[in-house]
Each structure stands twice: as structure tokens, then as C-alpha cells.
Protein backbone atom coordinates (compact mmCIF):
# COMPACT_ATOMS: atom_id res chain seq x y z
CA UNK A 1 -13.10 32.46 -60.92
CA UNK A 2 -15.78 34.03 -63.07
CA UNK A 3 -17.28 37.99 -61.56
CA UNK A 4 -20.53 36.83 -59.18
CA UNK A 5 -22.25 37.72 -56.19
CA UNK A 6 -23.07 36.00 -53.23
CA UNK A 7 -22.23 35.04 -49.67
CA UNK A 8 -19.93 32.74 -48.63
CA UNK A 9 -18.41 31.17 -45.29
CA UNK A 10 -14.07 31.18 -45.29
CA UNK A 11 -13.36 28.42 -42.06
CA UNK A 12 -10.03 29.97 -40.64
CA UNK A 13 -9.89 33.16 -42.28
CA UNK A 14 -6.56 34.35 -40.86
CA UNK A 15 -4.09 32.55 -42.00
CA UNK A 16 -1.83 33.35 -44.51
CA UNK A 17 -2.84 30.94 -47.05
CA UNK A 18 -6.71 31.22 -46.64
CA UNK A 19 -6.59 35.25 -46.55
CA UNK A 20 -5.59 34.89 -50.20
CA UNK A 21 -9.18 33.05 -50.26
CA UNK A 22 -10.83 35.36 -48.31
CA UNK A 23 -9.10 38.06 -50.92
CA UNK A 24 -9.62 36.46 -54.42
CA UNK A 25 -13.52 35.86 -52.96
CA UNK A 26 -13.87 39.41 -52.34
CA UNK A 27 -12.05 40.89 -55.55
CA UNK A 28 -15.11 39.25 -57.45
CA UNK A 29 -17.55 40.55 -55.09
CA UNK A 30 -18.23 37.87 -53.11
CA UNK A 31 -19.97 38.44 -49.33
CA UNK A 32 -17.55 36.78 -47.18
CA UNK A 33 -18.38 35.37 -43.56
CA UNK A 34 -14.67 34.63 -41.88
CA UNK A 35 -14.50 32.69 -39.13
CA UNK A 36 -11.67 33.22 -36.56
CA UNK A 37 -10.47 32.92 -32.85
CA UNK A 38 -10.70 36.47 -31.84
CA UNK A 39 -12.26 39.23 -34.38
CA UNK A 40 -10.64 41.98 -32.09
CA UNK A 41 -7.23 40.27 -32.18
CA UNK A 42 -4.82 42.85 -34.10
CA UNK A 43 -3.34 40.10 -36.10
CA UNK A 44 -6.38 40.20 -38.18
CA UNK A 45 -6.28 44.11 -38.94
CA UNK A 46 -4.69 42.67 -42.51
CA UNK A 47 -8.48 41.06 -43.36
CA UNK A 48 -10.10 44.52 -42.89
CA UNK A 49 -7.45 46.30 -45.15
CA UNK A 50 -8.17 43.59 -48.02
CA UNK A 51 -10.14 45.72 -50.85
CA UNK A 52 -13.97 45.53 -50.48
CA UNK A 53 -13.39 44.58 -47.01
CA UNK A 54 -15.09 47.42 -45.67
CA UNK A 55 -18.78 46.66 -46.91
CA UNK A 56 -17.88 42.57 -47.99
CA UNK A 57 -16.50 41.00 -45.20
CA UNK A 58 -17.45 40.32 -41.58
CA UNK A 59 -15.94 38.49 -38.83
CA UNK A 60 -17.34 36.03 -36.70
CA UNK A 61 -15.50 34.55 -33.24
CA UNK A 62 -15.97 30.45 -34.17
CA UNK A 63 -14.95 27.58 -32.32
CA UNK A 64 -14.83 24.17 -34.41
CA UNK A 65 -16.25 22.48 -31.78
CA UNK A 66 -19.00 24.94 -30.90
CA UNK A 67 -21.99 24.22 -33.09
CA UNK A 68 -24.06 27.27 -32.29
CA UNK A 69 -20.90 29.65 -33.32
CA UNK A 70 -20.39 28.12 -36.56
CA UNK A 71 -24.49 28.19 -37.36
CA UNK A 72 -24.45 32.04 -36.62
CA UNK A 73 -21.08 31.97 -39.38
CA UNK A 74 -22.36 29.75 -42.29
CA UNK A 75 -26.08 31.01 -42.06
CA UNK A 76 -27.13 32.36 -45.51
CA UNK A 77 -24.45 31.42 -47.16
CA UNK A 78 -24.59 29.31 -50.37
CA UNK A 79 -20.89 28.15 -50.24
CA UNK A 80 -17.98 27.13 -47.82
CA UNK A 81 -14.37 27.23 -47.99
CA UNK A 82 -13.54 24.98 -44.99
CA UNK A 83 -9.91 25.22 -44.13
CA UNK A 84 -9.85 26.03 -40.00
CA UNK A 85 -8.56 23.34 -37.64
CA UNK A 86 -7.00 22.94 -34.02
CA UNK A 87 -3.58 24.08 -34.23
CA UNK A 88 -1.56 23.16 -30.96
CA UNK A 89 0.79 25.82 -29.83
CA UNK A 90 2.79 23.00 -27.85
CA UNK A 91 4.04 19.42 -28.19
CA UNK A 92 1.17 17.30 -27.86
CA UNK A 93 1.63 13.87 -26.43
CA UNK A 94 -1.37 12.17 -28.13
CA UNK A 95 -1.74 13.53 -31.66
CA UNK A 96 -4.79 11.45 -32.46
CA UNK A 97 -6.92 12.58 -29.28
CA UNK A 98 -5.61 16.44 -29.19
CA UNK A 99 -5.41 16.92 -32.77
CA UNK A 100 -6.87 14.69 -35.37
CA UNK A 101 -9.93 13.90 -33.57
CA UNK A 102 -10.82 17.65 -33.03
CA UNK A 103 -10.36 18.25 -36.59
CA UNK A 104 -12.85 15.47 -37.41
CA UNK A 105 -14.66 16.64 -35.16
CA UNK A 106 -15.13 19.69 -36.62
CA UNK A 107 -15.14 19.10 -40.19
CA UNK A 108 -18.28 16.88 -38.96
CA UNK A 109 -19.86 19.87 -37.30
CA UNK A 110 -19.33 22.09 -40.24
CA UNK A 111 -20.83 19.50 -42.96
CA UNK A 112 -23.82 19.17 -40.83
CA UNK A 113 -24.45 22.94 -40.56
CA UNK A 114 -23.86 23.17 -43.99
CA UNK A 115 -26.76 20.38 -44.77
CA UNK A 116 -28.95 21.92 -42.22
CA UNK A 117 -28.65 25.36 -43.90
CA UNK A 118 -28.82 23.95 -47.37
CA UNK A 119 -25.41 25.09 -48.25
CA UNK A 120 -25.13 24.72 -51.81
CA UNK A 121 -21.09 23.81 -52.07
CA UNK A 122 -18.62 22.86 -49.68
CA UNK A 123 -14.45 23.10 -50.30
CA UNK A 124 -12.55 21.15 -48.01
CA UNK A 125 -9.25 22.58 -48.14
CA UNK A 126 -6.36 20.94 -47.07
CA UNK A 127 -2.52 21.04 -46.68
CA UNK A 128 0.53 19.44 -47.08
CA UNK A 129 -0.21 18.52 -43.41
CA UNK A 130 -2.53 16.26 -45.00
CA UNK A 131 -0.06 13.69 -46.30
CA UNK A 132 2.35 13.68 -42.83
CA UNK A 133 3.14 11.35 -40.58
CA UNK A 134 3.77 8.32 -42.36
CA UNK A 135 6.80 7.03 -41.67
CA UNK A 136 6.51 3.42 -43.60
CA UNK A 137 5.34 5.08 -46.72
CA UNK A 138 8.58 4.16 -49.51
CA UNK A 139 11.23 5.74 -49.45
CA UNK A 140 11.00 7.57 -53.17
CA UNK A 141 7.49 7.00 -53.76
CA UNK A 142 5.92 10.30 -54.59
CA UNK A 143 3.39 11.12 -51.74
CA UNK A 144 -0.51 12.51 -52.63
CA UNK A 145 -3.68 11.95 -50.73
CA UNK A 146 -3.09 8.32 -50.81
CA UNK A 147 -0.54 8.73 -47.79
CA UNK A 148 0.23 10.34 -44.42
CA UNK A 149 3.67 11.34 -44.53
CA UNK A 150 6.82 13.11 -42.20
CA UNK A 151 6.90 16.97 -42.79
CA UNK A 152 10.45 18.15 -43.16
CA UNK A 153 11.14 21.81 -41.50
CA UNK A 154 15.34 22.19 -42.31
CA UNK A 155 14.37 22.53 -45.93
CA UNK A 156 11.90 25.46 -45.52
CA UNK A 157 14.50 27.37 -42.65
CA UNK A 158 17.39 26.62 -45.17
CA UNK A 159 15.68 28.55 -47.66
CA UNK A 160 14.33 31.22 -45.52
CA UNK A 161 18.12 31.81 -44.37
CA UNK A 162 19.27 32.38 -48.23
CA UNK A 163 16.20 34.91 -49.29
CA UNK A 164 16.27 36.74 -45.39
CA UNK A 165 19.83 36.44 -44.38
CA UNK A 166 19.47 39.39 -41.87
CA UNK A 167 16.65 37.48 -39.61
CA UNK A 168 17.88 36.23 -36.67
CA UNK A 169 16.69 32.15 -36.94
CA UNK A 170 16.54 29.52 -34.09
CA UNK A 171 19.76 27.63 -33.61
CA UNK A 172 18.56 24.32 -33.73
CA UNK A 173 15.79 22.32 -35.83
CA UNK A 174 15.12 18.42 -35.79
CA UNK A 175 15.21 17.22 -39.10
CA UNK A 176 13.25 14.52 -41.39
CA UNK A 177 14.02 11.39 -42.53
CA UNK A 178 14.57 10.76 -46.05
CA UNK A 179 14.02 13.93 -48.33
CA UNK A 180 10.01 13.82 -49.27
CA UNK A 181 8.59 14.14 -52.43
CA UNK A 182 5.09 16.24 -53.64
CA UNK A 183 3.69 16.02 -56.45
CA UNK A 184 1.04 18.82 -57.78
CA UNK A 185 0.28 16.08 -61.27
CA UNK A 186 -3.41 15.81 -60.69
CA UNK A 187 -3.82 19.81 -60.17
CA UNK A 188 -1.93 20.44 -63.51
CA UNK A 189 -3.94 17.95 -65.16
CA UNK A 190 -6.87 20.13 -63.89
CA UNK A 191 -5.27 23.46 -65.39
CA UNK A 192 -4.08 24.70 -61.91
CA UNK A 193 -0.31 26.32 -61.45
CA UNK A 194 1.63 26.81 -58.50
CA UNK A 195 4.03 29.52 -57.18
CA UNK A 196 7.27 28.57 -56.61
CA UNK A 197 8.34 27.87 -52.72
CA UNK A 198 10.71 31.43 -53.13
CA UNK A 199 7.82 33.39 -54.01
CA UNK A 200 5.37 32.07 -51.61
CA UNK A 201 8.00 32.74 -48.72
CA UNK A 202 8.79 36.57 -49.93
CA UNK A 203 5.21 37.35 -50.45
CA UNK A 204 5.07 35.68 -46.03
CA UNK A 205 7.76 37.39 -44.88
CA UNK A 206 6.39 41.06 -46.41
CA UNK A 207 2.69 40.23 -44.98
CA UNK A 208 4.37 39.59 -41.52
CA UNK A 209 6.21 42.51 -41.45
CA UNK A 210 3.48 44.67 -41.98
CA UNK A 211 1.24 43.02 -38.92
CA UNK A 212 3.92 42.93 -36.70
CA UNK A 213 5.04 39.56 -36.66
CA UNK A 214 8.95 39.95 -37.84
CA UNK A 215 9.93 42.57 -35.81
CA UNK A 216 13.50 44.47 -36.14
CA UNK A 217 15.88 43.87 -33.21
CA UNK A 218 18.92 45.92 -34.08
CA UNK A 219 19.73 47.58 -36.96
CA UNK A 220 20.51 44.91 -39.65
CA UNK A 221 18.46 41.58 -37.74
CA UNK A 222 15.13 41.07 -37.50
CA UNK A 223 13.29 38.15 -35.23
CA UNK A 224 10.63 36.12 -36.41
CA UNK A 225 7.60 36.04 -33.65
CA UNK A 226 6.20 32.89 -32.68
């Protein structure tokens, strides 16, 4: 990403992933407008300590599904980096009603701010999320944006466990189906690299600790907050 100014909207500013966003975009002195649940919520202190925060970025409470919040967000911006979306907390027994259609839902609402404020670029960003939930895709077919398919979660804890062996993990996790397989091709055709699952997971585990979420709970184990 070339030096520029500007303002831009970051959808979901919070989360791990994105705050890397919200930090590249401010490292090259971009105006950011993040969008989150609660701007008062401690768990966002780590957005304010992000350099340039002080005079770049500003928070704004947003709601997906309330239009007016998201115009107050996005207005005079010239670019956004749309990556919020309902995130249930507990088992949901219609997926499609309390979770996919809200996040249509909102993407829609977004987009149409976005046209009526004559934003100049949108980025949809996605997830891996983005390919789940497909349990007749082939077993062994590699799985991109053509497909919905079944997220795995033993993998992920396993390796958690052998970086972090002093957390204290849950007991118990309900497994996939056949192992799945990614494949980043296309972005590495377009000149993109990735960070190995190891790093990623280190880099996590050291932002968590430092807002509170892995918290010691004797003197060797820690416990992962949820």
C-alpha cells in the first residue's frame, strides 16, 4: 500500500484480524472511521494505542442493521473496508434467519450508504467462514469461493495446545468431517503471501494477553476468556 491520505470507513474494527486493517490504514496516514458495538467497551483500548491513533482514528457505535448509524460512520469517506457481521454468542437453531440473512442484510445496507455517499471503493472482506457449511462438497476437492464448506475447530485447539501448553483448554471439542482443504492459489497469483497458521496464533495469543482476554489462573496456567 503506497503513503496517501484520506478517510476511510473499517466495518468491524475490533477484531483481531481487521485491527491489522485498521493499523496498516493508519501507518500510511489514512483517516480511519471504525465501526464497533460499544466505543467505551475496554476491549477496544488496543485500537486507541495503534500509532497515529490519537489524531487518525475515531470510533463510531454501528449496528449493521441500523442505517442511520452506519451513514453517520461512512460519511466522507472515499473508501470502505467492510468486514463486520452478526456474530452469535450461542447455538443458533436457524442459521439462515439469525445469521446469514442479517449479514445480507447488512452488507445491503452498507453498499447502499456507500452509493448514496458516493463512496469511491468498497472491500468486502471475508473469511474462511465464507466457504463453511457444505457438507456434500467432495471429499478432497480443494475448497475456494466456489463452495460453502464444514469449519474444523480440533485442528486449530491441537495446535494452540503445542505453542501454549500452559493454558488451561476446554476438555471437549466436536470435530469435522473429513480433513478440509484451502487453497490461497488465486492470492499468490496476485502477488499476495500469507503467514503461517503458528505465527498468526502467537501474534493472538500476545494481543489477548495484553487486553485481558487470557488471564493467569495459577502460577504456570492461564484461561482463555470467552
Amino acid at each position: 500500500m503506497a503513503q496517501a491520505t484520506g478517510k476511510v470507513c473499517v466495518t468491524g474494527a475490533g477484531g483481531y484480524l481487521v485491527s491489522w486493517v485498521v493499523k496498516q490504514l493508519l501507518s500510511n496516514n489514512y483517516t480511519v472511521h471504525g465501526t464497533v458495538r460499544q466505543p467505551e467497551n475496554a476491549k477496544y483500548a488496543h485500537l486507541n494505542q495503534l500509532e497515529g491513533a490519537s489524531h487518525n482514528l475515531q470510533l463510531f457505535k454501528a449496528d449493521l442493521l441500523d442505517y442511520d448509524s452506519l451513514c453517520s460512520a461512512i460519511a466522507g469517506c472515499t473508501g470502505v473496508f467492510h468486514d463486520a457481521s452478526p456474530v452469535p454468542t450461542t447455538v443458533v437453531s436457524n442459521p439462515r434467519v439469525e445469521v446469514i440473512e442479517p449479514a445480507v442484510k447488512g452488507t445491503l445496507n452498507v453498499l447502499k450508504v456507500c452509493v448514496e455517499t458516493k463512496v469511491k471503493r468498497v472491500i468486502v472482506v471475508s473469511s474462511r467462514g465464507a466457504v463453511a457449511f457444505n457438507p456434500r462438497w467432495l471429499v478432497g476437492q480443494i475448497k475456494d469461493e466456489a463452495c460453502w464448506q464444514r469449519l474444523k475447530e480440533g485442528t486449530y485447539a491441537w495446535l494452540l495446545r503445542s505453542i501454549f501448553p500452559q493454558y488451561d483448554y476446554p476438555k471437549r471439542f466436536i470435530e469435522g468431517g473429513e480433513e478440509d482443504i484451502l487453497s490461497s492459489e488465486k492470492l499468490q497469483r496476485l502477488g499476495w503471501s500469507y503467514r503461517p497458521s503458528e505465527e498468526t496464533l502467537v501474534d493472538a495469543i500476545g494481543s489477548y494477553k495484553k487486553t485481558g482476554i487470557v488471564v493467569p489462573i495459577g502460577s504456570k496456567a492461564c484461561k482463555l476468556l470467552y
